[in-house]
C-alpha atoms as a PDB file:
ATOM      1  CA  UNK A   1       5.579 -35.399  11.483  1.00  0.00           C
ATOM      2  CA  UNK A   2       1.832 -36.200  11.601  1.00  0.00           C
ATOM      3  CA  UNK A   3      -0.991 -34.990   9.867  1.00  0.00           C
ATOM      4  CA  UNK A   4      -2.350 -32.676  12.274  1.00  0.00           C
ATOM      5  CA  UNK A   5       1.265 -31.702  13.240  1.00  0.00           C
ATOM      6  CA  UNK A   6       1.625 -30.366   9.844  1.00  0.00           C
ATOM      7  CA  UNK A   7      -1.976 -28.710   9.487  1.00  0.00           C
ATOM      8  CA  UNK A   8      -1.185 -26.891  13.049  1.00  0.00           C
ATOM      9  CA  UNK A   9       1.900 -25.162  11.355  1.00  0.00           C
ATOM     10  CA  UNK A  10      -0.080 -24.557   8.571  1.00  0.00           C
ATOM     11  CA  UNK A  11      -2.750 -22.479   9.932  1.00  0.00           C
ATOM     12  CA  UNK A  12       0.032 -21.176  12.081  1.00  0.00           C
ATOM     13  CA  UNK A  13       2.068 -20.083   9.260  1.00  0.00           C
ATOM     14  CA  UNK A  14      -0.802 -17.909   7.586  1.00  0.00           C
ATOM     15  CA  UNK A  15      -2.523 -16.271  10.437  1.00  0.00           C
ATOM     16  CA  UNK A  16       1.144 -15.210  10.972  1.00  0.00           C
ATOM     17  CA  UNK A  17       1.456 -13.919   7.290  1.00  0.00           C
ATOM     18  CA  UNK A  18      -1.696 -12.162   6.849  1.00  0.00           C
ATOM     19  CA  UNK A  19      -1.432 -10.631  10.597  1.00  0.00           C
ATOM     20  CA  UNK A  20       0.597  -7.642   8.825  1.00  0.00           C
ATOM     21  CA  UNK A  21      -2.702  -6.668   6.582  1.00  0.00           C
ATOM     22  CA  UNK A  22      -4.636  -6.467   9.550  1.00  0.00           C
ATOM     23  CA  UNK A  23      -2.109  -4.409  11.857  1.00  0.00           C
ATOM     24  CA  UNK A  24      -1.015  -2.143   8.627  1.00  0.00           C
ATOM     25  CA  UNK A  25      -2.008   1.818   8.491  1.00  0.00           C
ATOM     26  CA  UNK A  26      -4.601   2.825   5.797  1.00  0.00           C
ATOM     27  CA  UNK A  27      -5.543   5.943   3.993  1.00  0.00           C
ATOM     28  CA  UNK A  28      -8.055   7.453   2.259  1.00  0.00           C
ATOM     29  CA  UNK A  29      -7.896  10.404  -0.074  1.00  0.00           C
ATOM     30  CA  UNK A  30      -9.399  11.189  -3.692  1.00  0.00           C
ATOM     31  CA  UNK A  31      -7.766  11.072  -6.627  1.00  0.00           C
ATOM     32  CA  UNK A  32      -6.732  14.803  -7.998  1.00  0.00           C
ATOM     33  CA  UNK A  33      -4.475  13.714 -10.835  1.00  0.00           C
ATOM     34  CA  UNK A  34      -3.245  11.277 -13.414  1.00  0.00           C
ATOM     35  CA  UNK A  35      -0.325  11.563 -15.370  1.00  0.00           C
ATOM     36  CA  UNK A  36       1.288   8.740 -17.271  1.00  0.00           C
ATOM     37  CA  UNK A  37       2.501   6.511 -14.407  1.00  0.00           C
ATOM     38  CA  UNK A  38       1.575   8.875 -11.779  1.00  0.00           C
ATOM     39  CA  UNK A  39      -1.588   9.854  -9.313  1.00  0.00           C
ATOM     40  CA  UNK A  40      -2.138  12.401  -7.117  1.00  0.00           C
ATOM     41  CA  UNK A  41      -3.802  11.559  -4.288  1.00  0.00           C
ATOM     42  CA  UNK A  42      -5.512  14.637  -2.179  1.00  0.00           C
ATOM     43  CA  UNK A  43      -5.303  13.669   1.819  1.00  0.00           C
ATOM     44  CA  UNK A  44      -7.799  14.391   3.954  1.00  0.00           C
ATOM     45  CA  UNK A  45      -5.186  15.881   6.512  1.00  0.00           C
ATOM     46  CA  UNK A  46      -1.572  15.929   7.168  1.00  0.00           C
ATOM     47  CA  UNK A  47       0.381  12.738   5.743  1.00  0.00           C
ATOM     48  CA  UNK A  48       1.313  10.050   8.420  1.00  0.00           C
ATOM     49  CA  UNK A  49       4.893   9.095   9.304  1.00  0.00           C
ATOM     50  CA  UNK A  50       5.052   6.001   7.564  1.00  0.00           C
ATOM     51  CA  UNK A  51       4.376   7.872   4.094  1.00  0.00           C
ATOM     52  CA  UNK A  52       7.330   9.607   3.184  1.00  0.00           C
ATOM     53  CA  UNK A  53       9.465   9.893  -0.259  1.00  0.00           C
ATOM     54  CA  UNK A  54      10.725   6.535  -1.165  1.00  0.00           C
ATOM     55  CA  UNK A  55       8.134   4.027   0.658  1.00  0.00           C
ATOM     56  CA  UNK A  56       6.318   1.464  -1.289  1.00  0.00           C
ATOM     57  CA  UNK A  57       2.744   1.053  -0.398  1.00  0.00           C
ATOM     58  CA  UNK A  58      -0.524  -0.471  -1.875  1.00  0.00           C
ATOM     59  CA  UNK A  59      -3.257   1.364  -4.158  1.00  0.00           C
ATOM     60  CA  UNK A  60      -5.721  -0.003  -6.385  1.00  0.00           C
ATOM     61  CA  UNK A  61      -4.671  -3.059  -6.069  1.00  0.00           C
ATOM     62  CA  UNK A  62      -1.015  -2.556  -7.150  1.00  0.00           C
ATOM     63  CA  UNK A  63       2.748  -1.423  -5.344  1.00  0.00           C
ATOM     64  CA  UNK A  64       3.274   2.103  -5.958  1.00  0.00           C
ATOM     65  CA  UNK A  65       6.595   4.272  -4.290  1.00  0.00           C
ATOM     66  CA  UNK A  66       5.988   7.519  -2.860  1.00  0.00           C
ATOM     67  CA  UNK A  67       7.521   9.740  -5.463  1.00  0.00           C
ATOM     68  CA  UNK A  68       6.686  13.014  -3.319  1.00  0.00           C
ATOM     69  CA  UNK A  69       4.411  14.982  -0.783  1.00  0.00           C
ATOM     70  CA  UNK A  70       3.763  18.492  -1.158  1.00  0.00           C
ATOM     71  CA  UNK A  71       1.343  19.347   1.762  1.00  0.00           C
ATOM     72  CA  UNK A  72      -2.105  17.095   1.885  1.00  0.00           C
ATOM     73  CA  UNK A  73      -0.881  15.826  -2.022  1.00  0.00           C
ATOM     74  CA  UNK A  74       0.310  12.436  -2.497  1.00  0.00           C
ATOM     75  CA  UNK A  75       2.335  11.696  -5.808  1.00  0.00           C
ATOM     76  CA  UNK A  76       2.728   7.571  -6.099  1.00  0.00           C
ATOM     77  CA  UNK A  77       4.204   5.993  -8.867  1.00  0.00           C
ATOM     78  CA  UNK A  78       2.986   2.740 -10.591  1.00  0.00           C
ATOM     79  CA  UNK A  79       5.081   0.709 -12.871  1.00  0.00           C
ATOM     80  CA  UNK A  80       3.787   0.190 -16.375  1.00  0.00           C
ATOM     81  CA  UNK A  81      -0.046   1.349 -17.007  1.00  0.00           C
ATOM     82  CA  UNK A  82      -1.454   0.699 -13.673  1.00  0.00           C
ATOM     83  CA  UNK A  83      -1.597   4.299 -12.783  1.00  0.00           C
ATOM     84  CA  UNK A  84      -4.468   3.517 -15.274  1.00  0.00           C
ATOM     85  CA  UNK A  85      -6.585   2.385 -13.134  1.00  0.00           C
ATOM     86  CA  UNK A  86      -7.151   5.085 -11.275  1.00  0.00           C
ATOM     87  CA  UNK A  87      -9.975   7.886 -11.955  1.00  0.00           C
ATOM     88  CA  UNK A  88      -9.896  11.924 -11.054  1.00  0.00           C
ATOM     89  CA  UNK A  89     -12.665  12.071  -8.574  1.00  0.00           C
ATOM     90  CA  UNK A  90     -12.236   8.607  -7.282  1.00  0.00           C
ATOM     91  CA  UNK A  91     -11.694   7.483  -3.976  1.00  0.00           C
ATOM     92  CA  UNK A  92      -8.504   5.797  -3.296  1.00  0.00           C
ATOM     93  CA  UNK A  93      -6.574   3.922  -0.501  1.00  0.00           C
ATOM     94  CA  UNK A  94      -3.528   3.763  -0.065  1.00  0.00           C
ATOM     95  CA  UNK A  95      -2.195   1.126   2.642  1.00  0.00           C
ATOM     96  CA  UNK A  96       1.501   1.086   4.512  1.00  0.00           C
ATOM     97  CA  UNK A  97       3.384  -2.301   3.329  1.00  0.00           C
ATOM     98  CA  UNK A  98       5.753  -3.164   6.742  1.00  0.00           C
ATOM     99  CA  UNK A  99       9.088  -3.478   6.488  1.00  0.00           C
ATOM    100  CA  UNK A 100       8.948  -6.879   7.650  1.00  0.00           C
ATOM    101  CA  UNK A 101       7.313  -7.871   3.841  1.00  0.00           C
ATOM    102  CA  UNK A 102      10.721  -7.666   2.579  1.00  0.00           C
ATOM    103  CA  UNK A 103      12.548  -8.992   5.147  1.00  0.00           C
ATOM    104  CA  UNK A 104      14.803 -12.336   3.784  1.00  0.00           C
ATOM    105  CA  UNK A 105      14.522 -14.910   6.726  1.00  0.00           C
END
């Protein structure tokens, strides 16, 4: 295979890879809680679909599951400390990981 052949495939490879960050859903809310491994996460409006009880998405910077909605208030759950990270009063987003992330082949 030649050199270019192989750069081609590349570059294919990881527009292909990073296409899902562009196409995912993102939202924005303010923190309202944090409790050991838990925030609360005050919505603007109504939750989307795609967040429901059980989905793994993306805030500050770490996977969190959706441990439960209760109206406009978003409970995620971080592994470890990371829940740490967030502040009351701060601004967080929160950002739908696809399904096809975890997909095996």
């Amino acid at each position: 295979m030649s050199f270019l052949s192989r750069v081609s495939q590349a570059l294919l490879a990881l527009v292909a890879s990073s296409s899902w960050a562009l196409a995912s859903s993102l939202l924005e809310g303010e923190v309202v809680a944090v409790q050991g491994s838990t925030v609360q996460v005050e919505l603007a409006g109504d939750a989307p679909d795609w967040l429901r009880k059980g989905a793994v998405v993306q805030a500050i910077g770490w996977d969190a599951s959706v441990a439960e909605i209760d109206g406009n208030i978003v409970s995620l759950r971080f592994e470890g400390n990371r829940a740490s990270d967030a502040r009351v009063g701060g601004n967080i987003a929160i950002r739908e990981i696809p399904a096809e992330q975890f997909s095996c082949g």
